[in-house]
PDB file of N, CA and C in Angstrom:
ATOM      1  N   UNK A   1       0.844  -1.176   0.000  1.00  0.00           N
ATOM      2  CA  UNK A   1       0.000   0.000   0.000  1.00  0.00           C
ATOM      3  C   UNK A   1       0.893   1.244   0.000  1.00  0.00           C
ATOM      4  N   UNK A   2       0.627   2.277  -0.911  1.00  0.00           N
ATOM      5  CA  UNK A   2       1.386   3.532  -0.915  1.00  0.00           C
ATOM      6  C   UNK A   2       1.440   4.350   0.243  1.00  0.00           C
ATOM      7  N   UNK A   3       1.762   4.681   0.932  1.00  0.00           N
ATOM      8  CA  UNK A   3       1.824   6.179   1.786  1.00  0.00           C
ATOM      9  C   UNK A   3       1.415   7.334   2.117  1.00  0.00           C
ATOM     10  N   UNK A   4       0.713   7.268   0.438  1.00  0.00           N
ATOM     11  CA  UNK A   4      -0.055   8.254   0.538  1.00  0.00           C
ATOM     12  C   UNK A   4      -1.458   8.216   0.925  1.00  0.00           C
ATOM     13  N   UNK A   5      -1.931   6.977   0.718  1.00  0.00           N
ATOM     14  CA  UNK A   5      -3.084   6.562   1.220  1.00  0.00           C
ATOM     15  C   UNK A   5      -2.897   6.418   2.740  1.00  0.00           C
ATOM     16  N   UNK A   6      -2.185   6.219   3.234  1.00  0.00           N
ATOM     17  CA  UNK A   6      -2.404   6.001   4.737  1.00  0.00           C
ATOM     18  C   UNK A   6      -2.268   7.616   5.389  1.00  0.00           C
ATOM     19  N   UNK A   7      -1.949   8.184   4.311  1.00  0.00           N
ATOM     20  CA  UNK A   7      -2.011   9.804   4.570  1.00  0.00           C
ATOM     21  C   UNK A   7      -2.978  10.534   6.007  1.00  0.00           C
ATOM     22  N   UNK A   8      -3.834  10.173   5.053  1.00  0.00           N
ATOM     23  CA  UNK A   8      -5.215  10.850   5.757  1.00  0.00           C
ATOM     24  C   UNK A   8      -5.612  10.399   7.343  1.00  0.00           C
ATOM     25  N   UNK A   9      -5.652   9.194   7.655  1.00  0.00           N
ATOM     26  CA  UNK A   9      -5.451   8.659   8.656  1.00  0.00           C
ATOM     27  C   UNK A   9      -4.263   9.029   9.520  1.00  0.00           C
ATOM     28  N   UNK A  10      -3.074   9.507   8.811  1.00  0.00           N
ATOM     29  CA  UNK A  10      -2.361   9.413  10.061  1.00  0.00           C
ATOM     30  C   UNK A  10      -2.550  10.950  10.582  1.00  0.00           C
ATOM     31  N   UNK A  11      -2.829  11.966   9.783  1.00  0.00           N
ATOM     32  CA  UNK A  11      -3.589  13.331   9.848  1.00  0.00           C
ATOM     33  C   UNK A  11      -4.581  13.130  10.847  1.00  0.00           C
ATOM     34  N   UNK A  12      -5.501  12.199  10.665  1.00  0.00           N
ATOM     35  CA  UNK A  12      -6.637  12.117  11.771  1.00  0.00           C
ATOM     36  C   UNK A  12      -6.382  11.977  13.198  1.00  0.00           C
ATOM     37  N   UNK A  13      -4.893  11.087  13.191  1.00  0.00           N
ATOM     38  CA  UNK A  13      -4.577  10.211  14.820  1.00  0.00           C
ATOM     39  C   UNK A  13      -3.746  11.979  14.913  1.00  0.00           C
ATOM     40  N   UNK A  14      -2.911  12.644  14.242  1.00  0.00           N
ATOM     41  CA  UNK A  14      -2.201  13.583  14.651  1.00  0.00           C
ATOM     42  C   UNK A  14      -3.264  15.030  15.036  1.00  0.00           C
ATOM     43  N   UNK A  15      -4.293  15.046  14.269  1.00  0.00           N
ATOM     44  CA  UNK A  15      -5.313  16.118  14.958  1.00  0.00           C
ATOM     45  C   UNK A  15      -5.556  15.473  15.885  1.00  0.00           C
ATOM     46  N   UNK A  16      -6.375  14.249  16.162  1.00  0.00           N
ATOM     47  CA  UNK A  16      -6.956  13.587  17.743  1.00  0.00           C
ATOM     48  C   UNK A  16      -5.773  14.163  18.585  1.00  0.00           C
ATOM     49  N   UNK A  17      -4.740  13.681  18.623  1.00  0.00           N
ATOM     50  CA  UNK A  17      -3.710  13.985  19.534  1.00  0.00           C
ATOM     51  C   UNK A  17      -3.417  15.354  19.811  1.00  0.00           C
ATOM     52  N   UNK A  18      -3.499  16.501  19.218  1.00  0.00           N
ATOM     53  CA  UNK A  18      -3.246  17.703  18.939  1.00  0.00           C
ATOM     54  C   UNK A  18      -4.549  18.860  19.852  1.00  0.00           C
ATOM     55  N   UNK A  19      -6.315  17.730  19.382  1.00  0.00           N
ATOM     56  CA  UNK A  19      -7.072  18.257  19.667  1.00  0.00           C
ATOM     57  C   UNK A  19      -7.115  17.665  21.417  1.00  0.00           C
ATOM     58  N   UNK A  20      -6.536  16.507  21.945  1.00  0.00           N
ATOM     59  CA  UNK A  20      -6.242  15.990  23.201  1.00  0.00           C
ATOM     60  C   UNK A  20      -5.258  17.191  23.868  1.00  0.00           C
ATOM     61  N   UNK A  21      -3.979  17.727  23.389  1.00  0.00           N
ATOM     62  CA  UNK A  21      -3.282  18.519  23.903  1.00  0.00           C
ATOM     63  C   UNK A  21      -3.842  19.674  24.005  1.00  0.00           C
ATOM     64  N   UNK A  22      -4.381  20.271  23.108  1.00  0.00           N
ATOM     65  CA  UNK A  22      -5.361  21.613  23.406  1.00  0.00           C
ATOM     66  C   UNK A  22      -6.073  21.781  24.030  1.00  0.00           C
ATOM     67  N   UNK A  23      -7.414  20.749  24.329  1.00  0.00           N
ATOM     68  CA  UNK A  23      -8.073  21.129  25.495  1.00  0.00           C
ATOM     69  C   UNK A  23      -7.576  20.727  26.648  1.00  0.00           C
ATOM     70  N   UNK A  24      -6.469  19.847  27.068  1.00  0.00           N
ATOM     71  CA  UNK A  24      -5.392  19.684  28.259  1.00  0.00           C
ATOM     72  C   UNK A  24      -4.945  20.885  28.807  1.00  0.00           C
ATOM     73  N   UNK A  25      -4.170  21.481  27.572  1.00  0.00           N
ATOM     74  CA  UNK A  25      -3.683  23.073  27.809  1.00  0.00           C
ATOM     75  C   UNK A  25      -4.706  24.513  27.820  1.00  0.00           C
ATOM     76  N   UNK A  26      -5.939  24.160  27.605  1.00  0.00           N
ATOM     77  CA  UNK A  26      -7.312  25.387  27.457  1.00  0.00           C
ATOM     78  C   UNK A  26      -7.610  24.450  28.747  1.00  0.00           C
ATOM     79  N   UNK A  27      -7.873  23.733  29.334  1.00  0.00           N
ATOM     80  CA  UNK A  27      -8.264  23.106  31.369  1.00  0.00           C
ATOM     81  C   UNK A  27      -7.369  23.850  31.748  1.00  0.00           C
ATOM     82  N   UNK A  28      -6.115  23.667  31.289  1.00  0.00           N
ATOM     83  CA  UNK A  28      -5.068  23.817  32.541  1.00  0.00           C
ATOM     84  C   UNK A  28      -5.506  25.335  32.812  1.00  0.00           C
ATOM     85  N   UNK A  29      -5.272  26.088  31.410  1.00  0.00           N
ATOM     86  CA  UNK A  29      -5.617  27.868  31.700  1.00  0.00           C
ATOM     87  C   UNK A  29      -6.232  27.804  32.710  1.00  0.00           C
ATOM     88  N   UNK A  30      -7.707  27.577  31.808  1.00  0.00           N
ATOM     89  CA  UNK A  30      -8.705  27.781  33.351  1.00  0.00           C
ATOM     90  C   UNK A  30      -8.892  27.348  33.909  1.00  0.00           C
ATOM     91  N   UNK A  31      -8.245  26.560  34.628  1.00  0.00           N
ATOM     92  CA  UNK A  31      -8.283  25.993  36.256  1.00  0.00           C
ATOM     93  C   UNK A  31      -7.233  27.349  36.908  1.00  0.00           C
ATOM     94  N   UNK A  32      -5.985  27.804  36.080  1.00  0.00           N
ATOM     95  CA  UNK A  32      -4.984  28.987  36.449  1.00  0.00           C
ATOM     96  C   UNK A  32      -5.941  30.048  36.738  1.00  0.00           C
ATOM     97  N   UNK A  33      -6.730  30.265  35.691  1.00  0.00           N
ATOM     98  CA  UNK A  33      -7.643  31.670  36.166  1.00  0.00           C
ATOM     99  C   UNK A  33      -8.702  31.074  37.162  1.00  0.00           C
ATOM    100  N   UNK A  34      -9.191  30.154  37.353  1.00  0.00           N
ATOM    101  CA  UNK A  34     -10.149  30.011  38.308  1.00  0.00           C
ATOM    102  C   UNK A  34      -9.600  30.277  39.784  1.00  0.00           C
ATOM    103  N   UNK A  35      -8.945  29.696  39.744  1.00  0.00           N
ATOM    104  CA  UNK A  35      -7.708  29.748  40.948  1.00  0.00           C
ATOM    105  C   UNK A  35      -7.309  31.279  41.184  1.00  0.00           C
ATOM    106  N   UNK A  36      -6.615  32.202  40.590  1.00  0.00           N
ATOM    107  CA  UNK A  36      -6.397  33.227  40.446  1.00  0.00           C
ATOM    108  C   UNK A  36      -7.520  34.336  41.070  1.00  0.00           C
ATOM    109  N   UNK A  37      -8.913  33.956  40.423  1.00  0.00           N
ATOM    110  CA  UNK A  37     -10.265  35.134  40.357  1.00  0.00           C
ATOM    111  C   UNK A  37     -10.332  34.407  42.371  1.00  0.00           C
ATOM    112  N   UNK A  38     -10.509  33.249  41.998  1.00  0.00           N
ATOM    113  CA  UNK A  38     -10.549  32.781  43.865  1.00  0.00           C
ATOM    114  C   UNK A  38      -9.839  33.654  44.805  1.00  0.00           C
ATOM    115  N   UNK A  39      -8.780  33.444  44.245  1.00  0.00           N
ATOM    116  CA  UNK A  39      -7.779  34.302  45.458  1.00  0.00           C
ATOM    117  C   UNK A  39      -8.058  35.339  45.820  1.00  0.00           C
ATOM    118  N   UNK A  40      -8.052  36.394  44.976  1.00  0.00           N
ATOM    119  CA  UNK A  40      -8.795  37.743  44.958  1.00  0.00           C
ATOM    120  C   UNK A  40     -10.131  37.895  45.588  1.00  0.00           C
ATOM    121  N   UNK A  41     -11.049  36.962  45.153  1.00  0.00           N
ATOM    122  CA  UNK A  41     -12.114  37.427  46.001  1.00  0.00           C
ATOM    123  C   UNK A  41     -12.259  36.901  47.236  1.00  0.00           C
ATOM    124  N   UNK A  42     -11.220  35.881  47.549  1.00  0.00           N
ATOM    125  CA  UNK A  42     -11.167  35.705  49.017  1.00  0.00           C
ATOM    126  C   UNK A  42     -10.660  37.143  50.141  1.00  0.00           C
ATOM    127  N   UNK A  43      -9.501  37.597  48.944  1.00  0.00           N
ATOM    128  CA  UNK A  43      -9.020  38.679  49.876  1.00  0.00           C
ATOM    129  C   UNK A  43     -10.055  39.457  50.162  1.00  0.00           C
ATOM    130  N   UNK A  44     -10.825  40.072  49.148  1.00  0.00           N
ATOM    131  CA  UNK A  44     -11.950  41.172  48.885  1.00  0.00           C
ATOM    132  C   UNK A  44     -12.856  40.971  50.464  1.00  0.00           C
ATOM    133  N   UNK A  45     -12.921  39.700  50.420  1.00  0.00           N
ATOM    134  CA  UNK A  45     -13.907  38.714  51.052  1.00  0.00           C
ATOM    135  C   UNK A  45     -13.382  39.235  52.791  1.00  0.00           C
ATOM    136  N   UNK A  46     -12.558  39.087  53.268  1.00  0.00           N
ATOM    137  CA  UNK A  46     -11.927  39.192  54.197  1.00  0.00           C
ATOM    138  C   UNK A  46     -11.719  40.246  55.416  1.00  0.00           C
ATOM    139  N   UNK A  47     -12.740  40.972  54.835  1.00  0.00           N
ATOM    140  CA  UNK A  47     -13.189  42.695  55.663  1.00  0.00           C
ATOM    141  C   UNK A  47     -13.374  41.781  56.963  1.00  0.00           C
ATOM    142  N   UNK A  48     -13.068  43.314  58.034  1.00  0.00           N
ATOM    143  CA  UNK A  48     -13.583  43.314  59.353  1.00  0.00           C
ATOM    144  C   UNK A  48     -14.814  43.470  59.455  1.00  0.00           C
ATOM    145  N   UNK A  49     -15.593  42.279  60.078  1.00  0.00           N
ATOM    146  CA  UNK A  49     -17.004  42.564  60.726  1.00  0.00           C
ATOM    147  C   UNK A  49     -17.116  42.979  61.714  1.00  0.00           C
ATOM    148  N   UNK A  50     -18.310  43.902  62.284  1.00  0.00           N
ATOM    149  CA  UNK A  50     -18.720  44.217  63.062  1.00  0.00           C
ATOM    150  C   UNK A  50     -18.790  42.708  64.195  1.00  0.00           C
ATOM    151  N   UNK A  51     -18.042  43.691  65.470  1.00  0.00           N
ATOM    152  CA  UNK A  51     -18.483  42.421  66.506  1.00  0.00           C
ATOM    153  C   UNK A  51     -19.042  42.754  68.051  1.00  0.00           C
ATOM    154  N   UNK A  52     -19.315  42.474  68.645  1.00  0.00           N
ATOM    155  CA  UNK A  52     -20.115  42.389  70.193  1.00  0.00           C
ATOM    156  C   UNK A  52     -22.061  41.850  69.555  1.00  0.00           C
ATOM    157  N   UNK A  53     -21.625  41.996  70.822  1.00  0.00           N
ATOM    158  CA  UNK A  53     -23.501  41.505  71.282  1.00  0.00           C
ATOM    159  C   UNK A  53     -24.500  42.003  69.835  1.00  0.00           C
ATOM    160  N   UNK A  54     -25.214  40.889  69.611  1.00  0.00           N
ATOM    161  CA  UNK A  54     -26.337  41.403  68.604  1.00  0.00           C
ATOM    162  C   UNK A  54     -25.849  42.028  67.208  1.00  0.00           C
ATOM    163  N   UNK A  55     -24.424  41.645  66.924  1.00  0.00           N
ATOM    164  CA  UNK A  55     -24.132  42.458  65.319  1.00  0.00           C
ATOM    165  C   UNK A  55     -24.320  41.072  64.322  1.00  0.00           C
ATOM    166  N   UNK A  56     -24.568  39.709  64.899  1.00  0.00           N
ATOM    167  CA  UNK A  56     -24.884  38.802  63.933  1.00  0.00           C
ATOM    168  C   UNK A  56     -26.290  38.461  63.860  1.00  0.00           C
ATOM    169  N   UNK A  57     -27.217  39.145  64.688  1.00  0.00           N
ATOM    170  CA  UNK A  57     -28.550  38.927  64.039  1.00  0.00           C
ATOM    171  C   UNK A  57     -29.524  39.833  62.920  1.00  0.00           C
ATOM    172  N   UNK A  58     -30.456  38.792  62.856  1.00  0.00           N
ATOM    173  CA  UNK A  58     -31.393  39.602  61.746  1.00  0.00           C
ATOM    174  C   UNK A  58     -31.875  40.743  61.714  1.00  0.00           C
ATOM    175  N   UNK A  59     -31.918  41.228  63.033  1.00  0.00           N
ATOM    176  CA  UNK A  59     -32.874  42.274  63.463  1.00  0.00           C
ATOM    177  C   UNK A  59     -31.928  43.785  64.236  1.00  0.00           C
ATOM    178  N   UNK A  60     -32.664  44.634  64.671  1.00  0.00           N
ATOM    179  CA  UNK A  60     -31.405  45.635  65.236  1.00  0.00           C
ATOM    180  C   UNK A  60     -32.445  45.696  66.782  1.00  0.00           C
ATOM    181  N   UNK A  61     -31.316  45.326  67.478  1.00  0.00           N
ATOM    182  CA  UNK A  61     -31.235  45.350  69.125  1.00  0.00           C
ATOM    183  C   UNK A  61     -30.917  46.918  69.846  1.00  0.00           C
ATOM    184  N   UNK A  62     -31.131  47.727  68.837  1.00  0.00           N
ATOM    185  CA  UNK A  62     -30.729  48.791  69.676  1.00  0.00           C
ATOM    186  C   UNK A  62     -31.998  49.690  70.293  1.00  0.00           C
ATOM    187  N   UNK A  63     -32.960  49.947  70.173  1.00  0.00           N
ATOM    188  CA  UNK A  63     -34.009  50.451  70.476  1.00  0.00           C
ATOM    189  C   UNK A  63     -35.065  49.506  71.306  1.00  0.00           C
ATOM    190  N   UNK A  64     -35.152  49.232  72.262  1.00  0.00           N
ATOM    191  CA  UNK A  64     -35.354  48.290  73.371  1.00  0.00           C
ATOM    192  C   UNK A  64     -37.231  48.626  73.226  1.00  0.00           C
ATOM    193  N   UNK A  65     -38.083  49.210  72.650  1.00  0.00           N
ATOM    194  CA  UNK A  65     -39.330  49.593  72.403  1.00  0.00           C
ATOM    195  C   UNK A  65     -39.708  49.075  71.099  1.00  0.00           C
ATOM    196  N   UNK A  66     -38.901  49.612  70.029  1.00  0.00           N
ATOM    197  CA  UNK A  66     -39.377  48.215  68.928  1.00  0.00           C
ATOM    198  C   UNK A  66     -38.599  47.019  69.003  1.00  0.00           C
ATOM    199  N   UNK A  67     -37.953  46.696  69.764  1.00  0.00           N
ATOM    200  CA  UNK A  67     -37.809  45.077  69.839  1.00  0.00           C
ATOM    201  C   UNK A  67     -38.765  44.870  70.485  1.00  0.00           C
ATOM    202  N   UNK A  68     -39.128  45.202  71.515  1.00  0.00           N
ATOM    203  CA  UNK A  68     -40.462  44.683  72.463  1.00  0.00           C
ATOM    204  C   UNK A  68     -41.756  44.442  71.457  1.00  0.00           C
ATOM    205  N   UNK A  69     -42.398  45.716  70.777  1.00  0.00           N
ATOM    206  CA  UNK A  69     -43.288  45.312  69.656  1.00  0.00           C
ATOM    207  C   UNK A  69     -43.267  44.518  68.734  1.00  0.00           C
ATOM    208  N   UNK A  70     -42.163  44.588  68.044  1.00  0.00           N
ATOM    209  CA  UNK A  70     -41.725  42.946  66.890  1.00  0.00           C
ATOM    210  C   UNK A  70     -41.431  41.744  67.683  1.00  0.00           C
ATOM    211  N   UNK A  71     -40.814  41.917  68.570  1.00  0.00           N
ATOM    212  CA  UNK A  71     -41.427  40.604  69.493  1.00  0.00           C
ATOM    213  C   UNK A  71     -42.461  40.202  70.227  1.00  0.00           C
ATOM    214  N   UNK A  72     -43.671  40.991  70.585  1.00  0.00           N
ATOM    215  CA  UNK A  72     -44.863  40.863  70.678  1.00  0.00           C
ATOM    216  C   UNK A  72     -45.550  40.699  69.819  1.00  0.00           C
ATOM    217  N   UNK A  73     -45.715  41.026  68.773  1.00  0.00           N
ATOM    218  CA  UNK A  73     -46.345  40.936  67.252  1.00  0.00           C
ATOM    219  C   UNK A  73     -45.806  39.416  66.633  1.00  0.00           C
ATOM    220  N   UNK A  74     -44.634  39.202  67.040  1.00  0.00           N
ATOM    221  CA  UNK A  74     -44.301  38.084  66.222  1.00  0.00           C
ATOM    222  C   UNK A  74     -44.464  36.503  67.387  1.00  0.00           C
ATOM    223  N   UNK A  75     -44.693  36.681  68.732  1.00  0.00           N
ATOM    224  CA  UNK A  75     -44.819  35.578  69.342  1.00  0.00           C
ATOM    225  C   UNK A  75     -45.898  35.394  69.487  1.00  0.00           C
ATOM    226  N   UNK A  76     -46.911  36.505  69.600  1.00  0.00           N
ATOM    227  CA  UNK A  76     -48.503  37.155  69.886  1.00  0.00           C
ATOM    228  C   UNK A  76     -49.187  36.606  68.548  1.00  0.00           C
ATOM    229  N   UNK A  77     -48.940  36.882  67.326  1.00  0.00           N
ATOM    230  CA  UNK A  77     -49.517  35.964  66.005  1.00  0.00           C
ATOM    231  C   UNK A  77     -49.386  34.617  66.363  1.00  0.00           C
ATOM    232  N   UNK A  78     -48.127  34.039  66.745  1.00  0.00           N
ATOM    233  CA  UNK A  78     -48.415  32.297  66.826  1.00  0.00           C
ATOM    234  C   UNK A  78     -48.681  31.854  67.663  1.00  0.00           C
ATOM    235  N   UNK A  79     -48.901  32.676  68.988  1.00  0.00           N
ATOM    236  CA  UNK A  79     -50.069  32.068  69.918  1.00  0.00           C
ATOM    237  C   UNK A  79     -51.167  31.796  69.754  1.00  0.00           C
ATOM    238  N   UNK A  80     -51.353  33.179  68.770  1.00  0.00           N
ATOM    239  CA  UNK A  80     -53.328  33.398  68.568  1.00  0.00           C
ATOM    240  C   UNK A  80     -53.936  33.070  67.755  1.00  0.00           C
ATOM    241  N   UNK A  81     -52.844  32.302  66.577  1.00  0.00           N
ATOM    242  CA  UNK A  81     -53.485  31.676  65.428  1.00  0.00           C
ATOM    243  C   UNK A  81     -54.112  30.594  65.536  1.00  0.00           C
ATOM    244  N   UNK A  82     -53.943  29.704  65.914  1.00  0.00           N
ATOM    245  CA  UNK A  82     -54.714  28.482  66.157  1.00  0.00           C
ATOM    246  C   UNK A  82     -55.852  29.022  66.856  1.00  0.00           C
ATOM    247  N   UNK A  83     -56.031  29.567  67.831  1.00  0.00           N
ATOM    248  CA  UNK A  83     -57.553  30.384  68.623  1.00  0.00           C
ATOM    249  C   UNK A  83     -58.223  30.445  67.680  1.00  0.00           C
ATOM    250  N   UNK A  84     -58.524  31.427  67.011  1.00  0.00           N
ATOM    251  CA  UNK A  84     -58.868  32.071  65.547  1.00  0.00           C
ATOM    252  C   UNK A  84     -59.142  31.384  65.054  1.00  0.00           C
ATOM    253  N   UNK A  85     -58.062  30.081  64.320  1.00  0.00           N
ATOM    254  CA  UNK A  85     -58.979  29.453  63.517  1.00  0.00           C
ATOM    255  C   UNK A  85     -59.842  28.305  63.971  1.00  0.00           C
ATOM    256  N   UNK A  86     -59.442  27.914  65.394  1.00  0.00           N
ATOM    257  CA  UNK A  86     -60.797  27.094  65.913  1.00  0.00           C
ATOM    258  C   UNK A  86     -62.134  27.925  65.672  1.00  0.00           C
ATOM    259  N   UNK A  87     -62.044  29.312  66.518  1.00  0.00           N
ATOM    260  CA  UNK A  87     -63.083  30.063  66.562  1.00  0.00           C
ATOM    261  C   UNK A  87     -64.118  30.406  64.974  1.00  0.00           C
ATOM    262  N   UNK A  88     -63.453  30.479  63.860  1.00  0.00           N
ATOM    263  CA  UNK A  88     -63.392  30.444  62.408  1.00  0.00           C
ATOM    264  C   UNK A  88     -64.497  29.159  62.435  1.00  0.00           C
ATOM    265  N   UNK A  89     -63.831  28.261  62.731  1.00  0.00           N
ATOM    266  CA  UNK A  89     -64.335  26.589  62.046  1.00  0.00           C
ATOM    267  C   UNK A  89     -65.452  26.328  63.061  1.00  0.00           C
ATOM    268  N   UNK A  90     -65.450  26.967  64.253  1.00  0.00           N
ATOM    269  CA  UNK A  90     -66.999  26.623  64.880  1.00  0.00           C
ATOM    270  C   UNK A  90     -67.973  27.603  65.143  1.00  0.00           C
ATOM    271  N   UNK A  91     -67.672  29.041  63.919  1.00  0.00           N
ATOM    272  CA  UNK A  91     -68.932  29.693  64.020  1.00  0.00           C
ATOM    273  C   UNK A  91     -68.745  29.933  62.558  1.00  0.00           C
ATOM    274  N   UNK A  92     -68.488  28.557  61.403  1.00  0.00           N
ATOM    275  CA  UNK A  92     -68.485  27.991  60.674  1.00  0.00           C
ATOM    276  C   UNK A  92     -69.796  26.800  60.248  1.00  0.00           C
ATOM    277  N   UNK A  93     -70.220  26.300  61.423  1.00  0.00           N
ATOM    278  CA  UNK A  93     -70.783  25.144  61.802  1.00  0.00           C
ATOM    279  C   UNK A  93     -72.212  25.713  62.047  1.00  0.00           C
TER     280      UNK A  93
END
């Protein structure tokens, strides 16, 4: 068989191999930049928080009159809901 016929084929195994090294070397990049953008926004990431009493909750502890109301309002609803809706379902009946 001539050489030249096996041409094409060996073109095919040398792109496969070529197109194997390229996306090896286009991962490797970006795993480099993934790694890279990480770092950075870890630093970014890394601010001083606020700390003492009450700077990790949801709510603001500083006004001792509306905490009392949002905590009356909010323990005062799930006491009284079930009441209600008994009262609902037997002048329902």
């Amino acid at each position: 068989m001539p050489w030249f016929r096996l041409l094409p084929s060996a073109l095919a195994e040398v792109e496969k191999s070529w197109r194997s090294r390229s996306s090896f070397l286009l991962s490797a990049i970006m795993f480099g930049q993934a790694v890279r953008r990480l770092s950075t926004s870890v630093v970014r990431r890394s601010g001083h928080y606020p700390e003492g009493p009450g700077s990790t909750l949801p709510f603001s502890i500083e006004n001792k009159w509306k905490l009392l109301v949002g905590m009356a309002i909010f323990c005062g609803s799930g006491f009284t809901l079930p009441f209600l809706i008994i009262r609902h379902q037997l002048l329902k009946k």
